[in-house]
N, C-alpha and C. Protein backbone atom coordinates (compact mmCIF):
# COMPACT_ATOMS: atom_id res chain seq x y z
N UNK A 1 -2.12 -8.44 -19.88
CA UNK A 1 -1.10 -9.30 -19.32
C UNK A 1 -1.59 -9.88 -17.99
N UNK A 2 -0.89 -10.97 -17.51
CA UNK A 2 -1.30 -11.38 -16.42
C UNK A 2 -0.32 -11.55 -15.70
N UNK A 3 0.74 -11.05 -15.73
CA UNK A 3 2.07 -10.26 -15.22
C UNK A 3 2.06 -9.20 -13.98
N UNK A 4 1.56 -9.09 -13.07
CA UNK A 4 1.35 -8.30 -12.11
C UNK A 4 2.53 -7.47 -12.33
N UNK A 5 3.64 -7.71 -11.93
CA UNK A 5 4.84 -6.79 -12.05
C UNK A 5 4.83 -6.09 -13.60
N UNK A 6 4.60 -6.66 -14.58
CA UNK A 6 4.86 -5.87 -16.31
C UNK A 6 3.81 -5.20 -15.99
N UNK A 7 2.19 -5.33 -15.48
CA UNK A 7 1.63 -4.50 -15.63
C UNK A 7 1.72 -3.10 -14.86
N UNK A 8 2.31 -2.80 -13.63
CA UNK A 8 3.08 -2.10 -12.50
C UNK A 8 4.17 -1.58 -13.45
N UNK A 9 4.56 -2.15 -13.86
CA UNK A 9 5.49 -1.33 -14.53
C UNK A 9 5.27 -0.76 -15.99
N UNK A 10 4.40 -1.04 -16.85
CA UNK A 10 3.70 -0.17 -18.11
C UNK A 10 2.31 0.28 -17.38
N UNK A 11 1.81 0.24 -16.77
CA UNK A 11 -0.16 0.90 -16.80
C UNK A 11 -0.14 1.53 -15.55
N UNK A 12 -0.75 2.80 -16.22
CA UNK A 12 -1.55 3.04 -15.19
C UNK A 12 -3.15 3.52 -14.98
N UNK A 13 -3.48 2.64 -16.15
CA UNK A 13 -4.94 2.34 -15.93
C UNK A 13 -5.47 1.11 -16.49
N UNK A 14 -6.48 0.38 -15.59
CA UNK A 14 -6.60 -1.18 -15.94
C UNK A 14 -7.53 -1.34 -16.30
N UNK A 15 -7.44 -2.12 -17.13
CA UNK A 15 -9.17 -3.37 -17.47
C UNK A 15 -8.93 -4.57 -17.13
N UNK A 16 -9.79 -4.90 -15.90
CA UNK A 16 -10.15 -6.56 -15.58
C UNK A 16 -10.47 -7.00 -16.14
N UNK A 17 -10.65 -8.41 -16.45
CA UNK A 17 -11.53 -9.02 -17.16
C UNK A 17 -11.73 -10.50 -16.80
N UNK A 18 -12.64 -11.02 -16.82
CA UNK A 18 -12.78 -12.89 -16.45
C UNK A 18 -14.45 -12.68 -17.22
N UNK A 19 -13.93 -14.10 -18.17
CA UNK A 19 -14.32 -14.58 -19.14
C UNK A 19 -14.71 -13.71 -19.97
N UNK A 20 -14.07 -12.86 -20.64
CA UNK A 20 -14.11 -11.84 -21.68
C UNK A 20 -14.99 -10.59 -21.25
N UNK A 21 -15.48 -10.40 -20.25
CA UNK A 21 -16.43 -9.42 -19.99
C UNK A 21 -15.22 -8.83 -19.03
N UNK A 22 -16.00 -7.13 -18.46
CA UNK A 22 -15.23 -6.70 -18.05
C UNK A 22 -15.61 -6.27 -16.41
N UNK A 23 -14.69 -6.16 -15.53
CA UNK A 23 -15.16 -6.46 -14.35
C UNK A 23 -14.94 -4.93 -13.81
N UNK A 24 -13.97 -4.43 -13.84
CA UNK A 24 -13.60 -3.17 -13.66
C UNK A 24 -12.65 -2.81 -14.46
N UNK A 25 -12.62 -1.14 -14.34
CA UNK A 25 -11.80 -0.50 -15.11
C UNK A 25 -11.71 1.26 -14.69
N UNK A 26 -10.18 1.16 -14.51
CA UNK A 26 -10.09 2.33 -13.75
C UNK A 26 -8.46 2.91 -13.26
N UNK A 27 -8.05 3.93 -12.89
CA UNK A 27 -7.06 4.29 -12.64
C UNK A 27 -5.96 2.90 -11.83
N UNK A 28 -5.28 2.37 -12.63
CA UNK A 28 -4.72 0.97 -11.66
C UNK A 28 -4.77 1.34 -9.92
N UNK A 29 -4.04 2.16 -9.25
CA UNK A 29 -4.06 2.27 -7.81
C UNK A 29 -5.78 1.99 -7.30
N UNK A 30 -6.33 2.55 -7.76
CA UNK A 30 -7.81 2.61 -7.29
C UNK A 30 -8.15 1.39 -7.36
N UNK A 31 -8.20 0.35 -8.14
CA UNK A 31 -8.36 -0.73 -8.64
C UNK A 31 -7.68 -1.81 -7.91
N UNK A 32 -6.57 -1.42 -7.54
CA UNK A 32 -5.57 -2.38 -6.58
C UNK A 32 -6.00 -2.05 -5.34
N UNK A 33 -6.49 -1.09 -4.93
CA UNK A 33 -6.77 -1.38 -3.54
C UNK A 33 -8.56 -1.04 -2.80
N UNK A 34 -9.28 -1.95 -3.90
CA UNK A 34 -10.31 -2.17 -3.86
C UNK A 34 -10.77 -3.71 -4.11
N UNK A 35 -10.88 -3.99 -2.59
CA UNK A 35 -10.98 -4.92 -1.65
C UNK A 35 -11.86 -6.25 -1.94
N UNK A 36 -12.89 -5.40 -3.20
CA UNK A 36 -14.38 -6.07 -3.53
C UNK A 36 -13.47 -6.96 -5.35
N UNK A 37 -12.22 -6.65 -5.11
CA UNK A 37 -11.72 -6.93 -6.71
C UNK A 37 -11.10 -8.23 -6.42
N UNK A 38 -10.67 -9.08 -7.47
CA UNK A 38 -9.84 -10.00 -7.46
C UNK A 38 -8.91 -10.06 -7.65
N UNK A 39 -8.39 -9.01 -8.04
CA UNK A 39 -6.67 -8.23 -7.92
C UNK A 39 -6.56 -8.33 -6.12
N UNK A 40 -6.84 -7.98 -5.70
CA UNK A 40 -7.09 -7.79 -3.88
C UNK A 40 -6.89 -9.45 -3.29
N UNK A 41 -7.41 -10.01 -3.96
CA UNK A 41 -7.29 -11.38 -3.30
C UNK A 41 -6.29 -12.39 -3.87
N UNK A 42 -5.25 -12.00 -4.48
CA UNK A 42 -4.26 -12.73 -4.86
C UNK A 42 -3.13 -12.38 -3.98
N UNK A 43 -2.46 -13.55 -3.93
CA UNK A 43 -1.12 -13.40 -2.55
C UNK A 43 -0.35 -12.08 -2.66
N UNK A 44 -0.12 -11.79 -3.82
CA UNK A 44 0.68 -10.61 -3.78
C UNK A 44 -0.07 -9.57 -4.06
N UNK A 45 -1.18 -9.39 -3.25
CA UNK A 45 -2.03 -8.38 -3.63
C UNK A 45 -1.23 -7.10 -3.00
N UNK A 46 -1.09 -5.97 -3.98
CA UNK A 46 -0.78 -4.66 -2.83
C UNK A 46 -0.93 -3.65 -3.55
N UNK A 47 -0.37 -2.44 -3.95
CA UNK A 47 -0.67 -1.14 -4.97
C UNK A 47 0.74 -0.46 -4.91
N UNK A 48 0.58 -0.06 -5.97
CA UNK A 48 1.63 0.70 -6.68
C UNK A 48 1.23 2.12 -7.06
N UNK A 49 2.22 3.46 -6.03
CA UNK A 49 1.68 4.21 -5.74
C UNK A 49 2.78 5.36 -6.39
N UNK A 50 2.63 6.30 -6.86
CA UNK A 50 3.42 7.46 -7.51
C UNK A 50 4.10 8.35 -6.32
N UNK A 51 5.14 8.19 -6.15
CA UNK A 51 6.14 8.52 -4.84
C UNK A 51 7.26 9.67 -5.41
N UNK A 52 7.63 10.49 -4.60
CA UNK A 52 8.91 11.32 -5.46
C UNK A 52 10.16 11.06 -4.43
N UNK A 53 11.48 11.46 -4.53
CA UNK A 53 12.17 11.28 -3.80
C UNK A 53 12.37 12.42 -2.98
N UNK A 54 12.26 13.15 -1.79
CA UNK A 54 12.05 13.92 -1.11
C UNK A 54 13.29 14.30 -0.15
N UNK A 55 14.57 13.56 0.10
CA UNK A 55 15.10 13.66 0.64
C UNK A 55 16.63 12.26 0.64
N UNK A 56 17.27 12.35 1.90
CA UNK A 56 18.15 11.27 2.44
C UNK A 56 18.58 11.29 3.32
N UNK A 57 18.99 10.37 4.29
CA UNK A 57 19.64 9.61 5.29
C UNK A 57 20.75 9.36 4.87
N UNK A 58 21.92 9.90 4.56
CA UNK A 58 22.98 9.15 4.19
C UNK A 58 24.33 8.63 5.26
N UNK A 59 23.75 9.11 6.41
CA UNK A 59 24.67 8.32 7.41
C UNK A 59 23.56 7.09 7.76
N UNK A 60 22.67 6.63 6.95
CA UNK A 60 22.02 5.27 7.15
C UNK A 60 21.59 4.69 5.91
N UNK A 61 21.97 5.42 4.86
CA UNK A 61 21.97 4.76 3.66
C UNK A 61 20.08 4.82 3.06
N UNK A 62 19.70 5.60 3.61
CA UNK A 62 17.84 5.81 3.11
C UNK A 62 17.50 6.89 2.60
N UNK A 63 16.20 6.77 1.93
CA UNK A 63 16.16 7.78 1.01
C UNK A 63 14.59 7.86 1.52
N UNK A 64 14.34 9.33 1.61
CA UNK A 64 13.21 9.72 1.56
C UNK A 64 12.10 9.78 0.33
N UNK A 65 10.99 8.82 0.45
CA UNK A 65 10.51 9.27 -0.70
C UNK A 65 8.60 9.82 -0.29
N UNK A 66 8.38 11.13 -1.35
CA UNK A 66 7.02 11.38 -0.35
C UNK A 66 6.16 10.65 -1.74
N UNK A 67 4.94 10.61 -0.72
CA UNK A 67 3.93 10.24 -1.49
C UNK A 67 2.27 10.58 -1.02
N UNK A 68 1.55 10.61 -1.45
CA UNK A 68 -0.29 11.16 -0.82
C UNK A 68 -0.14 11.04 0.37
N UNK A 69 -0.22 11.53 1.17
CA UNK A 69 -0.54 11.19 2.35
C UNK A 69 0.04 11.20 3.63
N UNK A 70 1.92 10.58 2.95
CA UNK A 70 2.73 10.45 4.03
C UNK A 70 4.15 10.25 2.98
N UNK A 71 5.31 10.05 4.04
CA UNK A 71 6.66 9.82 3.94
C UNK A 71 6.68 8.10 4.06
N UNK A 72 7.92 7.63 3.51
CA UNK A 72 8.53 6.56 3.27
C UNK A 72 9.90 6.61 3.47
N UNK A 73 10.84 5.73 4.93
CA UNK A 73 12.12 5.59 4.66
C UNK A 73 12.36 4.42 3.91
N UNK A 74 12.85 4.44 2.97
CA UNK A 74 13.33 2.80 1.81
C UNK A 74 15.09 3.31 1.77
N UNK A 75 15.56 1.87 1.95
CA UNK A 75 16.99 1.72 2.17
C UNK A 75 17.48 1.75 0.49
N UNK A 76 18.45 2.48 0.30
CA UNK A 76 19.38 2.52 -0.49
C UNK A 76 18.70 4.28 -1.39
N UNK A 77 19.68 4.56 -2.33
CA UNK A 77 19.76 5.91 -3.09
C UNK A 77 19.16 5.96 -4.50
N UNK A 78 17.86 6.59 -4.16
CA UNK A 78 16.87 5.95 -5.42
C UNK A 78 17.01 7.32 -6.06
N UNK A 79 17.83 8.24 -6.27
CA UNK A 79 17.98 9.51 -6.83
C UNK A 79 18.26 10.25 -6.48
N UNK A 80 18.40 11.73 -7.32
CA UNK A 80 18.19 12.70 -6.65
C UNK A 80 17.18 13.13 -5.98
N UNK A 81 16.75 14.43 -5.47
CA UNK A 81 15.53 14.91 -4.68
C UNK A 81 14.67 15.30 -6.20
N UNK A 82 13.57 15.40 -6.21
CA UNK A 82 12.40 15.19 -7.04
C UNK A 82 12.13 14.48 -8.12
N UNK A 83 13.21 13.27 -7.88
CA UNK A 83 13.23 12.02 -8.88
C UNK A 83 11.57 11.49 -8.19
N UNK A 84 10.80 10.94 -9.84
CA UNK A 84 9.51 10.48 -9.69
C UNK A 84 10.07 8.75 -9.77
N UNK A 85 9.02 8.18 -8.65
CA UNK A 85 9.10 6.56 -8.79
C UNK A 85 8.21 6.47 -8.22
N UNK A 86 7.90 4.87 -8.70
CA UNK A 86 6.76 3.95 -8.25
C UNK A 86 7.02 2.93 -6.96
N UNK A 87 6.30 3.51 -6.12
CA UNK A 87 6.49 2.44 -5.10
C UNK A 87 5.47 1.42 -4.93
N UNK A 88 5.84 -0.17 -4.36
CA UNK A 88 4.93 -1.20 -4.53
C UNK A 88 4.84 -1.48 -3.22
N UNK A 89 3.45 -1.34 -2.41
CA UNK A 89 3.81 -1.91 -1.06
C UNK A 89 2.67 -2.93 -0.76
N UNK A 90 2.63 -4.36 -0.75
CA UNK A 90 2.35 -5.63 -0.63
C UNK A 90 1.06 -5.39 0.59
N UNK A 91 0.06 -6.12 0.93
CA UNK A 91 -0.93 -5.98 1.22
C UNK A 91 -0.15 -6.63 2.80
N UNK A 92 0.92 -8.05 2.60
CA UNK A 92 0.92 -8.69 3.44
C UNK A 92 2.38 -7.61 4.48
N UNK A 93 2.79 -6.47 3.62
CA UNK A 93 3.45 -6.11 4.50
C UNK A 93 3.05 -4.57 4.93
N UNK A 94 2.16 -4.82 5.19
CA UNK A 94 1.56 -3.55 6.47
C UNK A 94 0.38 -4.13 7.31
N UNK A 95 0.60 -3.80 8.56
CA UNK A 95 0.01 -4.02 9.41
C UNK A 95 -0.69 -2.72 10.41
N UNK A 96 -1.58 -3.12 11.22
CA UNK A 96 -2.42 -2.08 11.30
C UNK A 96 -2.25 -1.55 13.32
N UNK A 97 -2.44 -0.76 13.38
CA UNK A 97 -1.84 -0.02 15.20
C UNK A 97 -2.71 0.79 15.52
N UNK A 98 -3.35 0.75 16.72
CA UNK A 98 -4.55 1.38 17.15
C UNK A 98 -3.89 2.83 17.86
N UNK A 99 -2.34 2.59 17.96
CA UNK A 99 -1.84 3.87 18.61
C UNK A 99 -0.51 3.53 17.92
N UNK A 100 0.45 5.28 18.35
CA UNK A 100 1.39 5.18 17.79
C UNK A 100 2.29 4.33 17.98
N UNK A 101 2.93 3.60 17.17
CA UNK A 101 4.31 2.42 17.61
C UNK A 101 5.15 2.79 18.42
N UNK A 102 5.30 1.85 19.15
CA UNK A 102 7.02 2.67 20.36
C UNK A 102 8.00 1.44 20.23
N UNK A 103 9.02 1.48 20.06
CA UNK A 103 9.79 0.93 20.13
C UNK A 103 10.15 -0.07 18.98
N UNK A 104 10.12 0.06 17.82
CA UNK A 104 9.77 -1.22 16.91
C UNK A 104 11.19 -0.81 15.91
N UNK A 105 11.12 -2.23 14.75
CA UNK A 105 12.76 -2.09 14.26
C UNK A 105 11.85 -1.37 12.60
N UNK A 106 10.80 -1.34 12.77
CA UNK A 106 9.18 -0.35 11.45
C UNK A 106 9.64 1.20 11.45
N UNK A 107 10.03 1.14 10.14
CA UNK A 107 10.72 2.52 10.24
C UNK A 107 9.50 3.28 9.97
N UNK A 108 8.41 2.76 9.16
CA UNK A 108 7.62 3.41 8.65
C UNK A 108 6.04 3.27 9.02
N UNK A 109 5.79 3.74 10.16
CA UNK A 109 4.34 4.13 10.91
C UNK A 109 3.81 4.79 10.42
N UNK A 110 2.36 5.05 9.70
CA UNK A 110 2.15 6.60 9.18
C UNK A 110 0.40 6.73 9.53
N UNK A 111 -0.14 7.73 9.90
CA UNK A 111 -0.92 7.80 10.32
C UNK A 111 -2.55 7.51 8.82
N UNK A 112 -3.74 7.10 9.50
CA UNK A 112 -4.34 6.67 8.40
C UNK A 112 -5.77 6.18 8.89
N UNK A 113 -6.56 6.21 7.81
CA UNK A 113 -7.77 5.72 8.44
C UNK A 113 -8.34 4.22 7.36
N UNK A 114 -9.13 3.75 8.44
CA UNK A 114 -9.72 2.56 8.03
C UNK A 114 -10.89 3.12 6.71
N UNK A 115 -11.10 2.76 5.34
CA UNK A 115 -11.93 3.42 4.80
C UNK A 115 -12.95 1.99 4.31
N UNK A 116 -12.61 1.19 4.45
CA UNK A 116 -12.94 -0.33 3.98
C UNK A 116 -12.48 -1.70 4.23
N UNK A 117 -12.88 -2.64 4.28
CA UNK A 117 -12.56 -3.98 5.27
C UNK A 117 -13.60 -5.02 4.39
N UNK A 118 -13.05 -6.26 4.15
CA UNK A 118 -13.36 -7.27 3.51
C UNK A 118 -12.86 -8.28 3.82
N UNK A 119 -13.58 -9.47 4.27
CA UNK A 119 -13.19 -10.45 4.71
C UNK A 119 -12.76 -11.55 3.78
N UNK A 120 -11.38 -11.15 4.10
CA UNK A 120 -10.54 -12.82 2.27
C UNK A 120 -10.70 -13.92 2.75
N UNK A 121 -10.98 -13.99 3.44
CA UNK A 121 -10.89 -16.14 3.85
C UNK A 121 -11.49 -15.95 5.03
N UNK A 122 -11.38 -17.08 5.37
CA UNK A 122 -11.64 -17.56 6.78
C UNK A 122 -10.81 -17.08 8.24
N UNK A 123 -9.57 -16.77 7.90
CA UNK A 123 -8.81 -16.16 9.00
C UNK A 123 -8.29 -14.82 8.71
N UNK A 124 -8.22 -14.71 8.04
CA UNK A 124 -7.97 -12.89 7.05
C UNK A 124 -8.99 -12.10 6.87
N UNK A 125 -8.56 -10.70 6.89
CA UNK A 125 -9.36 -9.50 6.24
C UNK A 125 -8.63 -8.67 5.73
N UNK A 126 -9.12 -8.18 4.55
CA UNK A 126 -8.21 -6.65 3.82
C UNK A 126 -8.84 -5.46 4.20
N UNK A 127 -8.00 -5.06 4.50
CA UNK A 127 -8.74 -3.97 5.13
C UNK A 127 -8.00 -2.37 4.01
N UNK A 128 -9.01 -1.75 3.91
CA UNK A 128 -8.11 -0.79 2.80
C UNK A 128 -7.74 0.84 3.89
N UNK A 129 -6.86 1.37 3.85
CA UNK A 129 -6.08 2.26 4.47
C UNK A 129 -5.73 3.46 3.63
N UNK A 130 -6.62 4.53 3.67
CA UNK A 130 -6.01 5.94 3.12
C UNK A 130 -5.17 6.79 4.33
N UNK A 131 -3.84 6.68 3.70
CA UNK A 131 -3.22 7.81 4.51
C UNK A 131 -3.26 9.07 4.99
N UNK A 132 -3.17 10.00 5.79
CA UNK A 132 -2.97 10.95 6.44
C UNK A 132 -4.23 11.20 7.70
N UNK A 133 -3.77 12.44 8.78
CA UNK A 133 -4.71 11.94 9.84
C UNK A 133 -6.26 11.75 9.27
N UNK A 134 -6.08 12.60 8.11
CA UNK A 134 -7.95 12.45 8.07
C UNK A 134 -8.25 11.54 6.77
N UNK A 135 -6.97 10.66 6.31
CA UNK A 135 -7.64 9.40 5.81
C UNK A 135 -7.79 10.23 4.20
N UNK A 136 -7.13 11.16 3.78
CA UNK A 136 -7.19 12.02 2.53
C UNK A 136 -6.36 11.06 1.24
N UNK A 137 -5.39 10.69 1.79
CA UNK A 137 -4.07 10.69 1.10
C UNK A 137 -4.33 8.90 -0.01
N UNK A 138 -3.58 8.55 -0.22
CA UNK A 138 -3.23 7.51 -1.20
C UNK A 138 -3.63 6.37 -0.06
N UNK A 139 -3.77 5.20 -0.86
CA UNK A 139 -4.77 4.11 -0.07
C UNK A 139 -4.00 2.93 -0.38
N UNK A 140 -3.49 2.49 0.48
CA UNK A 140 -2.94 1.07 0.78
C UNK A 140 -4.08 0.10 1.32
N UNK A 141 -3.56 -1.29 0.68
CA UNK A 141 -3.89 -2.71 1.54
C UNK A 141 -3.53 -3.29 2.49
N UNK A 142 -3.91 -3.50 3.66
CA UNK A 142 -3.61 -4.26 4.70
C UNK A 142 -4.36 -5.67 5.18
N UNK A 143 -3.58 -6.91 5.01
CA UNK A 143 -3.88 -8.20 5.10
C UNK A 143 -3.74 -8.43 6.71
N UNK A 144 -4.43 -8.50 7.84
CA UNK A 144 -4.22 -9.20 8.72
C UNK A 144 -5.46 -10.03 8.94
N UNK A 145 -4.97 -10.84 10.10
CA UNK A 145 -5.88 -12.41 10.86
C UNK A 145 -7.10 -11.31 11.54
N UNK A 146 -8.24 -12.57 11.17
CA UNK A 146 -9.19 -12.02 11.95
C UNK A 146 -9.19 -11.73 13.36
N UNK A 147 -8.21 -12.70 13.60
CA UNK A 147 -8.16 -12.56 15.77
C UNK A 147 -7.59 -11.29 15.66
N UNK A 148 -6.70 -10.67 14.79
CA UNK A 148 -5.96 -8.99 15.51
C UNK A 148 -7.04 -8.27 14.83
N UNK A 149 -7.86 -8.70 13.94
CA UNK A 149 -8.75 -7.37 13.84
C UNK A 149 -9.81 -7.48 14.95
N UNK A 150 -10.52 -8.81 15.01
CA UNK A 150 -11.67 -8.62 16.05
C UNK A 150 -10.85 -7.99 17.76
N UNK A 151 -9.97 -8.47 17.81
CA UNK A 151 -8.75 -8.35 19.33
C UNK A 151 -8.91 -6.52 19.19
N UNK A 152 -8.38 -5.50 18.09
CA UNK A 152 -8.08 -4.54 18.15
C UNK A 152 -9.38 -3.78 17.94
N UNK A 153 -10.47 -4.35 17.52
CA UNK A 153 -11.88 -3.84 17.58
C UNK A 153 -11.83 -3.17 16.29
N UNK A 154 -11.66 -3.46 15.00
CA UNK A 154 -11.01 -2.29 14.36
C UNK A 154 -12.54 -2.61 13.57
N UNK A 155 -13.01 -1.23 12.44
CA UNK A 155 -13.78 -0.75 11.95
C UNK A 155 -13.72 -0.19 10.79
N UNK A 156 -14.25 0.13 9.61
CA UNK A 156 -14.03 1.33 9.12
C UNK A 156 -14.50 2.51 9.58
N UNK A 157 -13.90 3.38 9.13
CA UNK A 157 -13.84 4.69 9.86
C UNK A 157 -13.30 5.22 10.78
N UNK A 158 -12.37 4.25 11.70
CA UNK A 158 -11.42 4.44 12.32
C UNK A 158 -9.73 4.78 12.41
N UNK A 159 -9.24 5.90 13.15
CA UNK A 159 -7.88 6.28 12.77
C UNK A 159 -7.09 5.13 13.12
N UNK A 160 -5.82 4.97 12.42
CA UNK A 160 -5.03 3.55 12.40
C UNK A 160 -3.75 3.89 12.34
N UNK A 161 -2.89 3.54 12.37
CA UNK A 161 -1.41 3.83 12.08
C UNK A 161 -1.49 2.14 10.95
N UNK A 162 -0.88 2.66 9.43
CA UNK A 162 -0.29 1.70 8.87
C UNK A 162 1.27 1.95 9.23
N UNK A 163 1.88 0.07 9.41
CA UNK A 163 3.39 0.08 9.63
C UNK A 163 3.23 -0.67 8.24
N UNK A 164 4.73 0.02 7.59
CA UNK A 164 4.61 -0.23 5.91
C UNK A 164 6.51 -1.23 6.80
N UNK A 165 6.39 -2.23 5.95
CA UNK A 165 7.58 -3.46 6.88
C UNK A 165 8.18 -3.09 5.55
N UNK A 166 7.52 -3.12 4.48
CA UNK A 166 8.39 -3.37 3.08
C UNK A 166 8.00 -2.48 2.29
N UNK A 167 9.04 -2.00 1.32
CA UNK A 167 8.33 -1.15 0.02
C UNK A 167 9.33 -1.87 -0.88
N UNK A 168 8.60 -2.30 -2.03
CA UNK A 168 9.96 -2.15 -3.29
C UNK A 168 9.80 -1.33 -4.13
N UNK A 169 10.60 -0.85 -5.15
CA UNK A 169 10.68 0.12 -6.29
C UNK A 169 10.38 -0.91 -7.71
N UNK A 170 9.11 -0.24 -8.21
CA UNK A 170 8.69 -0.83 -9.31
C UNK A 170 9.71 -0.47 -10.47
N UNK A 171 10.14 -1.46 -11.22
CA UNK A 171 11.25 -1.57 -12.27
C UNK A 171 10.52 -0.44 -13.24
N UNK A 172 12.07 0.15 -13.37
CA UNK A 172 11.63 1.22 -14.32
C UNK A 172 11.75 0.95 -15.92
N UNK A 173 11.01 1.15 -16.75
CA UNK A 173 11.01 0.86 -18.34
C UNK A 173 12.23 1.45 -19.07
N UNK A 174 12.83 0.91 -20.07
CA UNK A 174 14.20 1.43 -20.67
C UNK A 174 13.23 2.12 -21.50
């Protein structure tokens, strides 16, 4: 399919392909947030990551959900506690912090390391982000401008705070 969302929501393991040959093939997450792919360079590039529900906020209406690495607050009541879901978090909505956030309306800071960086265009880089302090955990995409990466000096191999702005919940199959 060429359905980004149908495929997020049936697979979880992919075969690329352009012009009938095959480009990669591999556990989908791994695949989505590998930087050198052409999944990576499409606008809605981001990964879809196996999350459980861990908790709630219900005097704020959020639900805890954990996943590799780190926690997620996402607004509204996605279950009970050890309900399994898929979370989708967009390349263009995390951004990258050389120290911890203070003051921001980013519920979700989580600590992480730089493991890979690829330059998408001319003013962009993806930079790929495994969560937890030592960079163990599940691996997000992060799209920013070259001026905040060259400005923040950033590297791979360096500790980062990803701010996750958005998560959605990948539609679940009847």
């Amino acid at each position: 399919s060429h359905d980004i969302a149908e495929v997020e929501r049936l697979a979880d393991h992919l075969v690329l392909l352009r012009q009938g040959r095959v480009v990669a093939a591999g556990p989908m997450q791994e695949l989505q947030a590998d930087p050198t792919l052409p999944i990576a360079r499409m606008p809605e590039a981001g990964v879809t990551l196996p999350a459980v529900v861990a908790g709630r906020e219900d005097a704020y209406g959020l639900t805890l959900l954990r996943l590799d690495g780190g926690n997620l607050l996402v607004p509204g009541d996605l279950g009970p506690q050890g309900t399994a879901r898929r979370a989708r978090i967009a390349a263009s909505d995390v951004s990258l912090a050389r120290n911890p956030p203070e003051g921001s309306t980013i519920l979700n800071a989580l600590p992480a390391r730089i493991v890979a960086a690829e330059r998408h265009d001319d003013v962009q880089m993806m930079a790929v982000v495994a969560l937890g302090e030592e960079g163990r955990g599940a691996r997000l995409l992060a799209r920013v401008t070259r001026k905040s990466w060259d400005a923040l000096g950033l590297s791979p191999g360096q500790p980062v705070y990803a701010q996750v702005k958005g998560v959605a919940l990948v539609q679940e199959t009847m």
